[in-house]
N, C-alpha and C. Protein backbone atom coordinates (compact mmCIF):
# COMPACT_ATOMS: atom_id res chain seq x y z
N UNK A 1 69.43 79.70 71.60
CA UNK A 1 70.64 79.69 72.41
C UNK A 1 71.86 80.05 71.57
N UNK A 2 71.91 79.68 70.39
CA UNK A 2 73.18 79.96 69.50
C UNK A 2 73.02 81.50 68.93
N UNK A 3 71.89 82.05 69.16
CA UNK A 3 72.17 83.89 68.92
C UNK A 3 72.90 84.41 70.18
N UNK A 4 72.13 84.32 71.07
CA UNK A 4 72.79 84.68 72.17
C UNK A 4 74.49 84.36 72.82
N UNK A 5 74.63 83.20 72.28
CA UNK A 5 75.65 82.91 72.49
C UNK A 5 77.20 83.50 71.57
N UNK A 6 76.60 83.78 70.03
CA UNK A 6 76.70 84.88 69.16
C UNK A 6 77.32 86.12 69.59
N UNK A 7 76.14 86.35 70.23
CA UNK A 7 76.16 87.75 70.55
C UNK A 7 77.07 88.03 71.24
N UNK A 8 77.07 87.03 72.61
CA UNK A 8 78.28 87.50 73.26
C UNK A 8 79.55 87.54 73.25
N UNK A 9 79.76 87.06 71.95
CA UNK A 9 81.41 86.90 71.67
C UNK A 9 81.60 88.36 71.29
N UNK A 10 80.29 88.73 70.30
CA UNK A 10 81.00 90.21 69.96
C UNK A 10 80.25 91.56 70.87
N UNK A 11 79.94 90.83 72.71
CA UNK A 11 79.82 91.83 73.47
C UNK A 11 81.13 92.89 73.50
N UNK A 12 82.34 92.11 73.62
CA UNK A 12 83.57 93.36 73.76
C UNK A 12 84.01 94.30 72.81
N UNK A 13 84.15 93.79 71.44
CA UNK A 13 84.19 94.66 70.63
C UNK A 13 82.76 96.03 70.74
N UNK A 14 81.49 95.53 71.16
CA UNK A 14 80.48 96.55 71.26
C UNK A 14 80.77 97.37 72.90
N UNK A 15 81.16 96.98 73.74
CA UNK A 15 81.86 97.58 74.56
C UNK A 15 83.04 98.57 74.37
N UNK A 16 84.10 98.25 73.33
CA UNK A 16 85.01 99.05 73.47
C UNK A 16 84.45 100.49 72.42
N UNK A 17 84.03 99.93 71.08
CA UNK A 17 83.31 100.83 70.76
C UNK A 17 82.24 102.06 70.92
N UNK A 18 81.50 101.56 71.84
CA UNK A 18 80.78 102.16 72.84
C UNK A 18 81.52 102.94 73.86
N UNK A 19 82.59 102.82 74.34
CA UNK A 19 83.19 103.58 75.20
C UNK A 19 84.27 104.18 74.06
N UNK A 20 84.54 104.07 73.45
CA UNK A 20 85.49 104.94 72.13
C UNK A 20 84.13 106.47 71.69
N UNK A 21 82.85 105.68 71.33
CA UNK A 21 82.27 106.74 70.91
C UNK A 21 81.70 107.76 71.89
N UNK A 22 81.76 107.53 72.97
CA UNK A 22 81.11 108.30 74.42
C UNK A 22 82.21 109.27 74.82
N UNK A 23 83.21 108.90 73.99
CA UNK A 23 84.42 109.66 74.36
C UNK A 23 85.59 109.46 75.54
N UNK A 24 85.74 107.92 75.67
CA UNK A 24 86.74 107.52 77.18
C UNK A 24 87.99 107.41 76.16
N UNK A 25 88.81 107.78 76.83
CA UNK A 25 90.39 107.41 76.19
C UNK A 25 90.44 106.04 76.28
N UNK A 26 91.26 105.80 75.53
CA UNK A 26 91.39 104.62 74.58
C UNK A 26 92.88 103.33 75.60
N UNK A 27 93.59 104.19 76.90
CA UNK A 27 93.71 103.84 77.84
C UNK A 27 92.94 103.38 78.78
N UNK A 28 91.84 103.88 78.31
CA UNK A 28 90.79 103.03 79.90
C UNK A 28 89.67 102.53 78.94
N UNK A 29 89.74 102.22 77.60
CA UNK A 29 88.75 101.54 76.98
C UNK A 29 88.96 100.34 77.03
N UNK A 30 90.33 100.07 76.39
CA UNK A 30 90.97 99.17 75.94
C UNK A 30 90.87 97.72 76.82
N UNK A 31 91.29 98.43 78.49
CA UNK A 31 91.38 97.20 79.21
C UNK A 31 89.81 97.00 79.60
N UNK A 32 89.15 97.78 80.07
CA UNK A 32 87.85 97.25 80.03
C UNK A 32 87.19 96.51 79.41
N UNK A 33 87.58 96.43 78.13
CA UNK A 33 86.67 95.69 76.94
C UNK A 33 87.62 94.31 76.98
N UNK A 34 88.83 94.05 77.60
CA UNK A 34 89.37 93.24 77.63
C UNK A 34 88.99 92.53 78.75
N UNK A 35 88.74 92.84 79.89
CA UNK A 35 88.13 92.10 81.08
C UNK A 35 86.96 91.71 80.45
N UNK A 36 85.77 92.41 79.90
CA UNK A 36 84.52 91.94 79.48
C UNK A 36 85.04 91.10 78.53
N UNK A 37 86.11 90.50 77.51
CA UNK A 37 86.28 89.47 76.66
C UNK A 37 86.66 87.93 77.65
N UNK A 38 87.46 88.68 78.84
CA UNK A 38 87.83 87.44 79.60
C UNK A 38 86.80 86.86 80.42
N UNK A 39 85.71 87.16 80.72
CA UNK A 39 84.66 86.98 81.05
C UNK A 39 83.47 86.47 80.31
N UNK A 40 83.28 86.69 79.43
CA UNK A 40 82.63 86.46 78.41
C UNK A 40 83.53 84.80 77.95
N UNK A 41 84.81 84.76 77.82
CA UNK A 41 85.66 83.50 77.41
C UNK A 41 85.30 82.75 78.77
N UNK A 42 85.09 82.82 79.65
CA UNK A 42 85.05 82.20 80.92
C UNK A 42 83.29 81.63 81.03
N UNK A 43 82.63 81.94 79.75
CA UNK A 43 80.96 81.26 80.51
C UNK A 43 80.97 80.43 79.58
């Protein structure tokens, strides 16, 4: 339970990165990976 739980703190940073390297502007990365942090803070 404590990997997983791990993990998901640094789901957003692998989100924004992931959409940085796929090539999304960095305007529509940014807040996305920020909703997935507030969500992620919320379980």
């Amino acid at each position: 339970m404590g990997f997983i739980k791990g993990f998901l703190k640094f789901l957003p940073v692998f989100v924004l990165a992931g959409l940085m390297i796929s090539g999304q502007d960095a305007m529509i990365a940014a807040p996305l990976a920020f909703v997935c942090a507030v969500v992620v803070a919320m379980v």
